[in-house]
C-alpha atoms as a PDB file:
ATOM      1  CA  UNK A   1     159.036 112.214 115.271  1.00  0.00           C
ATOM      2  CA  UNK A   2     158.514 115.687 115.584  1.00  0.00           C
ATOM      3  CA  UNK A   3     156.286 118.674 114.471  1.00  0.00           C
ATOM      4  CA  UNK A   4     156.381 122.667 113.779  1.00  0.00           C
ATOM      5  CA  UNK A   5     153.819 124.984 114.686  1.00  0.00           C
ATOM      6  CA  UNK A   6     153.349 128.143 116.041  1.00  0.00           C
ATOM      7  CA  UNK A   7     151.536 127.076 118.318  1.00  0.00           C
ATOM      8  CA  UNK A   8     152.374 124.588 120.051  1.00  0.00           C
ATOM      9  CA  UNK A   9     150.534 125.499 122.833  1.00  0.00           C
ATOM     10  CA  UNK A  10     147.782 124.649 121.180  1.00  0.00           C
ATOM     11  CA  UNK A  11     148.792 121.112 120.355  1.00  0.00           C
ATOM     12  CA  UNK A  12     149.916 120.743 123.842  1.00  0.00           C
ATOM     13  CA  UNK A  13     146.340 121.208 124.642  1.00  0.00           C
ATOM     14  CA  UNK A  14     144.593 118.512 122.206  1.00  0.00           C
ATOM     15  CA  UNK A  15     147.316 116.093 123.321  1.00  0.00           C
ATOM     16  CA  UNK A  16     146.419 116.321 126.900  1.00  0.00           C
ATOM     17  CA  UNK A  17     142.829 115.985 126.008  1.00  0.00           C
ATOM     18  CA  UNK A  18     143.253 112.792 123.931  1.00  0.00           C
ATOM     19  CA  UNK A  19     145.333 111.552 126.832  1.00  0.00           C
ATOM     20  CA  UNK A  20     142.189 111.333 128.985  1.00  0.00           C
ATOM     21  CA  UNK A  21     139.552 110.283 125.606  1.00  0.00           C
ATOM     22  CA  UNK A  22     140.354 108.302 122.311  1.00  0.00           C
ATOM     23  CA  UNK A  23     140.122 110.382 119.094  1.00  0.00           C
ATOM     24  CA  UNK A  24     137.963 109.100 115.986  1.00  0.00           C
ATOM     25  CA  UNK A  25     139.068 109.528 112.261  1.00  0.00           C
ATOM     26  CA  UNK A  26     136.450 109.989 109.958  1.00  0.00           C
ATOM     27  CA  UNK A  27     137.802 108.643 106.439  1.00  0.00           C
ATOM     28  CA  UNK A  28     136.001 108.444 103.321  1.00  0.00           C
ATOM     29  CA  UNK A  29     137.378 105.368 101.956  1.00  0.00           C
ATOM     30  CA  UNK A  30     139.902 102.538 103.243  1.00  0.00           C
ATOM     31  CA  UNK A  31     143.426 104.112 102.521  1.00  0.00           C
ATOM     32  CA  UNK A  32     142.100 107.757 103.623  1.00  0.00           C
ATOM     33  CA  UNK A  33     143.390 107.287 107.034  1.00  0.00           C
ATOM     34  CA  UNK A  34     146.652 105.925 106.073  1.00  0.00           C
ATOM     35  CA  UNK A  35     147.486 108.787 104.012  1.00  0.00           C
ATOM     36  CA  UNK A  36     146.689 111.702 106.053  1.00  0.00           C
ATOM     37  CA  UNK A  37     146.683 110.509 109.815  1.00  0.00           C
ATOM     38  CA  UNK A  38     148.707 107.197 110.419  1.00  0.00           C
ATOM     39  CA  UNK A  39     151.254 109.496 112.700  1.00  0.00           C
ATOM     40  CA  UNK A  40     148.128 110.756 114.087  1.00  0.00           C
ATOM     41  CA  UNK A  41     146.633 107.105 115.351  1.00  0.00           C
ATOM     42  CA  UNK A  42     150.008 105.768 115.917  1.00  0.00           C
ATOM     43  CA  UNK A  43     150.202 107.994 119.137  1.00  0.00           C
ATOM     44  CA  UNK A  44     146.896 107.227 120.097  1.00  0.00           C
ATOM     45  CA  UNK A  45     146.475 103.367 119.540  1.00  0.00           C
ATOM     46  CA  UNK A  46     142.817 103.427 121.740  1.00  0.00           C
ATOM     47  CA  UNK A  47     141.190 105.880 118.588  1.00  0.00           C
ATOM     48  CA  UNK A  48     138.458 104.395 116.462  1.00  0.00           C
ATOM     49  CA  UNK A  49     138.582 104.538 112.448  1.00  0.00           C
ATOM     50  CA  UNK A  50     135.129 105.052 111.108  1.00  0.00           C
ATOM     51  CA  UNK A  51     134.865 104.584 106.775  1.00  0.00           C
ATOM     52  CA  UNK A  52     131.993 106.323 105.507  1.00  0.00           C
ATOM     53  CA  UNK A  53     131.818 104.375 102.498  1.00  0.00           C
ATOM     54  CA  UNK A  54     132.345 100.678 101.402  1.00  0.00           C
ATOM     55  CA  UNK A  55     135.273 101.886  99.048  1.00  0.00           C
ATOM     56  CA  UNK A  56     133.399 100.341  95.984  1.00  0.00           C
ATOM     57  CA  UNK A  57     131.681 102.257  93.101  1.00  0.00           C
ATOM     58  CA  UNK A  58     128.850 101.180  91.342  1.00  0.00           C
ATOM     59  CA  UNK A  59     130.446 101.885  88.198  1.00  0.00           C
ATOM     60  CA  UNK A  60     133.679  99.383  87.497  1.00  0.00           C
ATOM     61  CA  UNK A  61     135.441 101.766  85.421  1.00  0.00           C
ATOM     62  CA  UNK A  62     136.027 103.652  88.715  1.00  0.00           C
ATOM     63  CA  UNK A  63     137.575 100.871  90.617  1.00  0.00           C
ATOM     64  CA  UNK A  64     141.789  99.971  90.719  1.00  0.00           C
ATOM     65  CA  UNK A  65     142.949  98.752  87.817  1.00  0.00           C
ATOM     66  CA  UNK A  66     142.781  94.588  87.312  1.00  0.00           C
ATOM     67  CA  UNK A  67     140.050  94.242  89.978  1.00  0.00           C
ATOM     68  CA  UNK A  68     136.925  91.943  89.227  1.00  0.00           C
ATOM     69  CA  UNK A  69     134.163  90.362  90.447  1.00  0.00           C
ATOM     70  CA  UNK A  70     131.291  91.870  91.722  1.00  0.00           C
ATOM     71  CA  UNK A  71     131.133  95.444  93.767  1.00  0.00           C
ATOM     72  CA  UNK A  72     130.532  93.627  97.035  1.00  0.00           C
ATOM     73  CA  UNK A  73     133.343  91.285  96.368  1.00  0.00           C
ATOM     74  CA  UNK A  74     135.243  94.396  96.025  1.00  0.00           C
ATOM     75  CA  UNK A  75     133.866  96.084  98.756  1.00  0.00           C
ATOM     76  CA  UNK A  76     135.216  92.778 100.805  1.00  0.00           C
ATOM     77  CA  UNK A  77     138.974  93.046  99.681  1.00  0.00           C
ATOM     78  CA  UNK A  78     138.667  96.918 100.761  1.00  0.00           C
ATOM     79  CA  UNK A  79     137.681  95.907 104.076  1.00  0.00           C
ATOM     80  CA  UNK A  80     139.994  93.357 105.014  1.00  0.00           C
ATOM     81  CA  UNK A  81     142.679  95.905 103.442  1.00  0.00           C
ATOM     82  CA  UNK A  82     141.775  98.081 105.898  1.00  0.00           C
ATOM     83  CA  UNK A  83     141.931  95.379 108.740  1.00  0.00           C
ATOM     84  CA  UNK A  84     145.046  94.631 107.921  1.00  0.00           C
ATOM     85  CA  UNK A  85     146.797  98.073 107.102  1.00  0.00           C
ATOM     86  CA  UNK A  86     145.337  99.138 110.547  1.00  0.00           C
ATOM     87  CA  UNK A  87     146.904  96.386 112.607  1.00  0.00           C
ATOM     88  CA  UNK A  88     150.520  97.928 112.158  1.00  0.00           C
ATOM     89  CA  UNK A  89     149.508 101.459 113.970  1.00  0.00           C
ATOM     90  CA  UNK A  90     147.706  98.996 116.877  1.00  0.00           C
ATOM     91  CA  UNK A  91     143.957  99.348 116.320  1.00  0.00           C
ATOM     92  CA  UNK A  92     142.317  96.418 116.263  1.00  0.00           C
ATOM     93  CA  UNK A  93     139.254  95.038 114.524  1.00  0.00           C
ATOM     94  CA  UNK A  94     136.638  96.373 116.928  1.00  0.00           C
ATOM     95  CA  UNK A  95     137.611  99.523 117.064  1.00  0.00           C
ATOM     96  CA  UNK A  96     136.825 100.221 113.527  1.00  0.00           C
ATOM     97  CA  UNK A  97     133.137 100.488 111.958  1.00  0.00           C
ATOM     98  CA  UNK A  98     131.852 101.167 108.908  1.00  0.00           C
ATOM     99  CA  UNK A  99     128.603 103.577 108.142  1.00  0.00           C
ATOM    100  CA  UNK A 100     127.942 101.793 104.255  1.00  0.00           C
ATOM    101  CA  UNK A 101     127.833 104.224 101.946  1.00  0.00           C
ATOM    102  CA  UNK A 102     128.688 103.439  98.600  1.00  0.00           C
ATOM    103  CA  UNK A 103     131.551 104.784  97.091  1.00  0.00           C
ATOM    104  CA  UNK A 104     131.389 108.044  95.293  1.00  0.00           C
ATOM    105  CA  UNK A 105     127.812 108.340  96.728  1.00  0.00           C
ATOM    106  CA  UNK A 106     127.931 109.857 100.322  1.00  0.00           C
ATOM    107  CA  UNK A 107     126.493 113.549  99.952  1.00  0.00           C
ATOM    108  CA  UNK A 108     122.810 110.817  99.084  1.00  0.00           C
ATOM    109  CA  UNK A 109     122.974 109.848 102.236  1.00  0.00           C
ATOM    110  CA  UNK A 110     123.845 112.682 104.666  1.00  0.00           C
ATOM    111  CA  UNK A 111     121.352 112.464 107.047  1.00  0.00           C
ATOM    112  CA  UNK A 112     121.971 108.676 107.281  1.00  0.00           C
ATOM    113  CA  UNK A 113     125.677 108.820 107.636  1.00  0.00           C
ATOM    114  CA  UNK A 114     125.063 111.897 110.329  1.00  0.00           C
ATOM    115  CA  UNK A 115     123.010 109.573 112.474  1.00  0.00           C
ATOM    116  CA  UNK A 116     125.306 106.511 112.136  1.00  0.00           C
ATOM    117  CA  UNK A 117     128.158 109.042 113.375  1.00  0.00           C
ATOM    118  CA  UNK A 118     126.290 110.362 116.282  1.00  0.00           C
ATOM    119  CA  UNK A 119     125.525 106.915 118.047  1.00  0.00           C
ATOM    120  CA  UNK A 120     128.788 106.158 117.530  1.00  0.00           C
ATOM    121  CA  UNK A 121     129.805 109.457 119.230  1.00  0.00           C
ATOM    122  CA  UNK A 122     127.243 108.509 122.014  1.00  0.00           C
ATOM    123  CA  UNK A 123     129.170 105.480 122.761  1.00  0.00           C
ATOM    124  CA  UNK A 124     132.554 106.450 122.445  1.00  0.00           C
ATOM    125  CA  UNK A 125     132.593 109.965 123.128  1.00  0.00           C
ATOM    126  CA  UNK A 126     135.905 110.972 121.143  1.00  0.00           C
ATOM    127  CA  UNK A 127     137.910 113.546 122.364  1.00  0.00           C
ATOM    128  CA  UNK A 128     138.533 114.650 118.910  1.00  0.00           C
ATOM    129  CA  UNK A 129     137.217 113.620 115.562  1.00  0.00           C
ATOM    130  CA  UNK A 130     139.783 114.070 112.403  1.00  0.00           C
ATOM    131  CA  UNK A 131     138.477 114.205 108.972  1.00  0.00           C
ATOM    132  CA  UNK A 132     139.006 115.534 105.545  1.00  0.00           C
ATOM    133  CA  UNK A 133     138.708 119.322 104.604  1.00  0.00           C
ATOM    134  CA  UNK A 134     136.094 120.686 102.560  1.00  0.00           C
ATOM    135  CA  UNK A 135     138.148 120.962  99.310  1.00  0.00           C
ATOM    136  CA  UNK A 136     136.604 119.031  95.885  1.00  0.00           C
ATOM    137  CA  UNK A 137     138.890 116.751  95.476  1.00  0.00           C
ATOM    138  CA  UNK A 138     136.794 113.902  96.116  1.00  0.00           C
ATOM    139  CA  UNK A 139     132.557 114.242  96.586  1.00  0.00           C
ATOM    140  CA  UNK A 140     133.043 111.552  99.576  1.00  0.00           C
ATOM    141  CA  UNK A 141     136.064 113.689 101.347  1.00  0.00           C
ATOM    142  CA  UNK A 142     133.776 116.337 101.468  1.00  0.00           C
ATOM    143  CA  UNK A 143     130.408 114.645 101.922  1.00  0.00           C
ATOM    144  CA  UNK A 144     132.863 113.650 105.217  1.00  0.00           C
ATOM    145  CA  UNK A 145     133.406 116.909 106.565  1.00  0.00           C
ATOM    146  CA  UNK A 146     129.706 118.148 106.059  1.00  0.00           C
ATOM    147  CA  UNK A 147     128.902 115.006 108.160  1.00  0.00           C
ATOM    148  CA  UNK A 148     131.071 115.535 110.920  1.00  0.00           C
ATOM    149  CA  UNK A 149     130.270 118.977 110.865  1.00  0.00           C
ATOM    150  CA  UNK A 150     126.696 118.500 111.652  1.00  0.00           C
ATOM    151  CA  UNK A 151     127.458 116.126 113.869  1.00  0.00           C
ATOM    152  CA  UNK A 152     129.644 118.142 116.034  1.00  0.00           C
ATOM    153  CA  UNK A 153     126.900 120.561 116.152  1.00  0.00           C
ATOM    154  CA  UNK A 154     124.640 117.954 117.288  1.00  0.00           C
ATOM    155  CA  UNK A 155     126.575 116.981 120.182  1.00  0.00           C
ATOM    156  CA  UNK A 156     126.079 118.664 123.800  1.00  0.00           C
ATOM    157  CA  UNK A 157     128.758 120.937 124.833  1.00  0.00           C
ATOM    158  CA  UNK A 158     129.549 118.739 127.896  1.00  0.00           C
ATOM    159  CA  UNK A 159     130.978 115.743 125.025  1.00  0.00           C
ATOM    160  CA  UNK A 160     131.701 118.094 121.801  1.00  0.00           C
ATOM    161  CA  UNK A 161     134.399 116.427 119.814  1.00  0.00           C
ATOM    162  CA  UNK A 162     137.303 119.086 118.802  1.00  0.00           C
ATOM    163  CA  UNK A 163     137.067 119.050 115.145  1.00  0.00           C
ATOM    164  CA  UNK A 164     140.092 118.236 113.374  1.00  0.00           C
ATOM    165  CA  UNK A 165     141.513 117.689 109.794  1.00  0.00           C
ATOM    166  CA  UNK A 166     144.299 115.698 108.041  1.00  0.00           C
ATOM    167  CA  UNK A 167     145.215 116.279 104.061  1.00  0.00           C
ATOM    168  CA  UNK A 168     143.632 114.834 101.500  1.00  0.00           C
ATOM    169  CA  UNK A 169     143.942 115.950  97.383  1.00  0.00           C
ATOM    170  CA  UNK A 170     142.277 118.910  95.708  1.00  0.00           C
ATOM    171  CA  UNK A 171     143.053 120.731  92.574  1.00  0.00           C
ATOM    172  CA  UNK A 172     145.518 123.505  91.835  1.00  0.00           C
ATOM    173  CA  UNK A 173     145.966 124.764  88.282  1.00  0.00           C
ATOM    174  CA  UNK A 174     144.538 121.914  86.608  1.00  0.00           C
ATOM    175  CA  UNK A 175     146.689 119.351  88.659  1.00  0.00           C
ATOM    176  CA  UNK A 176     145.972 117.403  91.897  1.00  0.00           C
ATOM    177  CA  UNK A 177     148.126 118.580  95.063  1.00  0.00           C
ATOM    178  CA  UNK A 178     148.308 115.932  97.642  1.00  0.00           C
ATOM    179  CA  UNK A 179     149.985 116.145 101.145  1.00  0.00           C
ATOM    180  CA  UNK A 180     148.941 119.943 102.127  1.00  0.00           C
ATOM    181  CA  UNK A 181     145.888 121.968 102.619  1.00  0.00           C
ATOM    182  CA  UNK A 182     143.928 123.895 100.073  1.00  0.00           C
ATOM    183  CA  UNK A 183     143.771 127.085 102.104  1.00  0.00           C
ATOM    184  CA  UNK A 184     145.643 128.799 105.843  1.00  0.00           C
ATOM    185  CA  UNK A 185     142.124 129.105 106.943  1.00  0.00           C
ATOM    186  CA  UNK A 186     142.193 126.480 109.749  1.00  0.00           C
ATOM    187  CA  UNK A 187     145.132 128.744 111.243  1.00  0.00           C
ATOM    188  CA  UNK A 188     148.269 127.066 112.148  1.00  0.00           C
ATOM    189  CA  UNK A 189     148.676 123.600 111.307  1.00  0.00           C
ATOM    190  CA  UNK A 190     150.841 121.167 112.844  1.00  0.00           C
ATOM    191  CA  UNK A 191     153.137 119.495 110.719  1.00  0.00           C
ATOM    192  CA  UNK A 192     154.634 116.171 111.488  1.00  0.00           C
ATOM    193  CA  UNK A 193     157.523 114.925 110.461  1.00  0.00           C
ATOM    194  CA  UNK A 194     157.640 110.972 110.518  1.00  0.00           C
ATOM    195  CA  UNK A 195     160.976 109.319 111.838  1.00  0.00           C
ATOM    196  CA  UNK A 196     162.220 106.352 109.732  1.00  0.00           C
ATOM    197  CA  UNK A 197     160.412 104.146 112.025  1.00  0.00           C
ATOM    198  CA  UNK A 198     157.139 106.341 111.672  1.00  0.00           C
ATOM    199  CA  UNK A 199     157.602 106.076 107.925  1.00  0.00           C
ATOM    200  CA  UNK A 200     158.036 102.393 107.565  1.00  0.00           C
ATOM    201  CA  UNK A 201     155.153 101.782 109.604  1.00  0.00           C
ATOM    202  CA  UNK A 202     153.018 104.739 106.809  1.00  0.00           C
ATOM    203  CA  UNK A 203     154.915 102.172 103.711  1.00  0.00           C
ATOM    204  CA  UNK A 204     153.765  98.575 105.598  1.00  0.00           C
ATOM    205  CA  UNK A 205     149.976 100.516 106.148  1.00  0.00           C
ATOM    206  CA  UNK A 206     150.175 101.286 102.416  1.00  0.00           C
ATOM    207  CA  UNK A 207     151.645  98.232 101.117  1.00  0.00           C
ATOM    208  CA  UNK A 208     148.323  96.574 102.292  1.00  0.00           C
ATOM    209  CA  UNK A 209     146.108  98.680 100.236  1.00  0.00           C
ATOM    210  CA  UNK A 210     147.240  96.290  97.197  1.00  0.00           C
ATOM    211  CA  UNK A 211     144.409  97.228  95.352  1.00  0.00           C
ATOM    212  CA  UNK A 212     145.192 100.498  95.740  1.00  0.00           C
ATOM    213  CA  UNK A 213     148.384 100.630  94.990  1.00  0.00           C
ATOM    214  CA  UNK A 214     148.469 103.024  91.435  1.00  0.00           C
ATOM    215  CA  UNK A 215     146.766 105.254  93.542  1.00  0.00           C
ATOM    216  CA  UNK A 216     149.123 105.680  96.887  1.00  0.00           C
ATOM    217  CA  UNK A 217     152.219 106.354  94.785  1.00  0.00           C
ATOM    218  CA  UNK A 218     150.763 109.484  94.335  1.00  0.00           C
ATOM    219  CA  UNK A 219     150.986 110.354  97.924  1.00  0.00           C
ATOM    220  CA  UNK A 220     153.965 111.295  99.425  1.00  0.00           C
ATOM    221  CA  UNK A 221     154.907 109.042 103.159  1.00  0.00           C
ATOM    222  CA  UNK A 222     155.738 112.197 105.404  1.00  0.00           C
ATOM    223  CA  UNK A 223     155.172 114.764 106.427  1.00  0.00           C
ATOM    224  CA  UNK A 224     151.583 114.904 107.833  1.00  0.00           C
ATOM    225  CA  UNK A 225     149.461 117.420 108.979  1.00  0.00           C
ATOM    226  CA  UNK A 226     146.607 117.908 110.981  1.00  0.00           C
ATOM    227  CA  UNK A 227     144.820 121.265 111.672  1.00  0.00           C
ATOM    228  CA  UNK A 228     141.574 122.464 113.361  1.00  0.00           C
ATOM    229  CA  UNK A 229     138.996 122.465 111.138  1.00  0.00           C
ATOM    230  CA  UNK A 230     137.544 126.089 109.948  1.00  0.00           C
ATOM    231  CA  UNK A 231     134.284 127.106 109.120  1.00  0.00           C
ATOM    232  CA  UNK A 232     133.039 126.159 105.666  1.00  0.00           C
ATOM    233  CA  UNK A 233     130.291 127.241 103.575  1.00  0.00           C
ATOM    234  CA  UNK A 234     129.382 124.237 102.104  1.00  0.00           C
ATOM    235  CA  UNK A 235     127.294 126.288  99.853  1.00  0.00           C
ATOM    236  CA  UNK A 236     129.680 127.664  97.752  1.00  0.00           C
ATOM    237  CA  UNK A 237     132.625 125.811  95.992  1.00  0.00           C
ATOM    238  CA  UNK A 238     135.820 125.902  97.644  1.00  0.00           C
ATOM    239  CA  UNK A 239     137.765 126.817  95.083  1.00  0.00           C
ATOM    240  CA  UNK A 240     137.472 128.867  91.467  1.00  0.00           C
ATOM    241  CA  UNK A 241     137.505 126.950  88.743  1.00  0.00           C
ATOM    242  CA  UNK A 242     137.085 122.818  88.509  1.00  0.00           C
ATOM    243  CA  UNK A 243     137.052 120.859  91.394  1.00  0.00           C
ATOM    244  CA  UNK A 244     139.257 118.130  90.810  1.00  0.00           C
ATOM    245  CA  UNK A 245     136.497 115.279  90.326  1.00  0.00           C
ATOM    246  CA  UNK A 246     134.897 117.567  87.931  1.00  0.00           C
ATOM    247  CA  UNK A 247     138.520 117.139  86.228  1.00  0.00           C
ATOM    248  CA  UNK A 248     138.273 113.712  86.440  1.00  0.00           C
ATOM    249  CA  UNK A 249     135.064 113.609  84.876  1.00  0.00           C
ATOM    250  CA  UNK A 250     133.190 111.555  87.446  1.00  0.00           C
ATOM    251  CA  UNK A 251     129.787 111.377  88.195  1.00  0.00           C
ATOM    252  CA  UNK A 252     128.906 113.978  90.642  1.00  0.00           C
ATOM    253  CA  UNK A 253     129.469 117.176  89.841  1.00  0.00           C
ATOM    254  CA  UNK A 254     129.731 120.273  92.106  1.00  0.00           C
ATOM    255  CA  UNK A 255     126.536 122.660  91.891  1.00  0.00           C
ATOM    256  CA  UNK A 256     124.655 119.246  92.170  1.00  0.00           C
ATOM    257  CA  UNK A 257     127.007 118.375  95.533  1.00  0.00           C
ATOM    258  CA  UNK A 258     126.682 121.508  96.931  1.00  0.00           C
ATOM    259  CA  UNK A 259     122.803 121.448  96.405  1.00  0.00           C
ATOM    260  CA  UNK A 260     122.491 118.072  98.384  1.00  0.00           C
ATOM    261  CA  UNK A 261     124.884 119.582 100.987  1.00  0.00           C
ATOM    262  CA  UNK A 262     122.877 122.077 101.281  1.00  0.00           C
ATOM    263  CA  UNK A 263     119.505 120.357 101.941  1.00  0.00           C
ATOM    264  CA  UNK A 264     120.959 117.721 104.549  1.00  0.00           C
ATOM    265  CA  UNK A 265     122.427 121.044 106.087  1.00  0.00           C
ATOM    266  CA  UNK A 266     118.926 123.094 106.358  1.00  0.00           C
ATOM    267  CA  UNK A 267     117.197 119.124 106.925  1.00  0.00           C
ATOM    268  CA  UNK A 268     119.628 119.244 110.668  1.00  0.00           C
ATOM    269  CA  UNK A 269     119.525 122.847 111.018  1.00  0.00           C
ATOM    270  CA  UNK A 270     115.327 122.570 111.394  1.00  0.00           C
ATOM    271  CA  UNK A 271     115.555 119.953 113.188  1.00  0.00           C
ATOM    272  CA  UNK A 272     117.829 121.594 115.652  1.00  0.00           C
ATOM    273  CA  UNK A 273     115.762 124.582 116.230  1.00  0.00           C
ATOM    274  CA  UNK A 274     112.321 122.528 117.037  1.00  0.00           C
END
């Protein structure tokens, strides 16, 4: 295990830090953490995983190929997926928790999902929080990062969280890129590379997402990389051209994403200033 930065001063400094306080990942769906931060919670075994959604659309033509039943039966699987797949990087059943949205549905619920967040930033009080980038790739990575965006700004400056990222997907010419960031704007990023024992562990954590499993080969095991999180403008798209769920032709589209965003955002902001 290793990484390459240019500053590793830098990463010298949020490793001492999580030292003395657990870190929190933020993922959108079960998987999410596996992909982009299993290095990440492998070195620091006391973190807590937080899913903002159930991992379950409404709509069954969105789910893993072969699954049935109904969406809470589905939602079920998902969950003990994740209890398992977490188990190999040594965090245990209590230390993950789940806010409920519904897959492909988080940027409804904002203000919901904020406040779930923040108590359970009041009773952990991370020393970090990683989550996904603001990219369109998926509406739920990026409902995440408005989330723990306001959030962070909610917190007192005595217990604010560092904000932190891991890789998710977004589009690039018409194609999805997986495994790196959109954009440099975070600034330097540190890039881990897994040893074999790192990667096996990424391949068992993957191998029980079995519902998932069309999905993951798309990702590649190593290397991973986590950056501080830059300032967005959730406002505006973060990229010309289609976002990638807009190439995938699902439901939410961006102008009506970045119009929710945008109300939860001024909804805190007010509330905030009172």
């Amino acid at each position: 295990m290793s990484w390459q930065a240019d500053e590793n001063e830098i990463w010298a400094t949020i490793s001492k830090r999580l030292q003395a306080a657990q870190a929190l990942i933020l993922a959108a769906h079960p998987d999410d953490e596996t992909i982009g931060a299993s290095q990440f919670l492998a070195w620091f075994p006391n973190s807590s995983v937080v899913f903002l959604t159930d991992g379950a659309p409404r709509d069954q033509r969105l789910w893993s190929a072969g699954q049935i039943g109904s969406r809470e039966e589905y939602a079920g699987m998902r969950r003990e997926e994740a209890v398992r797949a977490l188990t190999h990087a040594g965090i245990l059943s209590e230390q993950i928790s789940w806010l409920g949205a519904v897959d492909q549905e988080a940027v409804l619920e904002i203000p919901h999902l904020t406040k779930g967040l923040l108590q359970i930033l009041s009773d952990r009080r991370p020393g970090a929080i990683v989550t996904h980038p603001y990219e369109g790739g998926h509406p739920d990575h990026d409902a995440a990062a408005v989330v723990a965006r306001i959030a962070v700004m909610l917190c007192k400056d005595e217990v604010r969280p560092l904000l932190l990222e891991m890789t998710s997907y977004h589009a690039r010419d018409g194609r999805c890129v997986t495994g790196e960031f959109l954009t440099a704007e975070g600034g330097s990023e540190f890039v881990f590379a897994l040893s074999d024992a790192d990667g096996e562990r990424k391949q068992r954590m993957m191998q029980e997402y079995a519902s998932q499993r069309l999905v993951l080969e798309n990702f590649p095991i190593h290397p991973e990389r986590i950056r501080l999180a830059p300032e967005y403008d959730f406002a505006r798209p973060p990229h010309e051209g289609k976002l990638w769920y807009e190439c995938m032709g699902w439901p939410m589209t961006g102008p009506r994403w970045r119009e929710l965003a945008r109300a939860a955002l001024e909804e805190f902001q007010e509330c905030s200033c009172r």
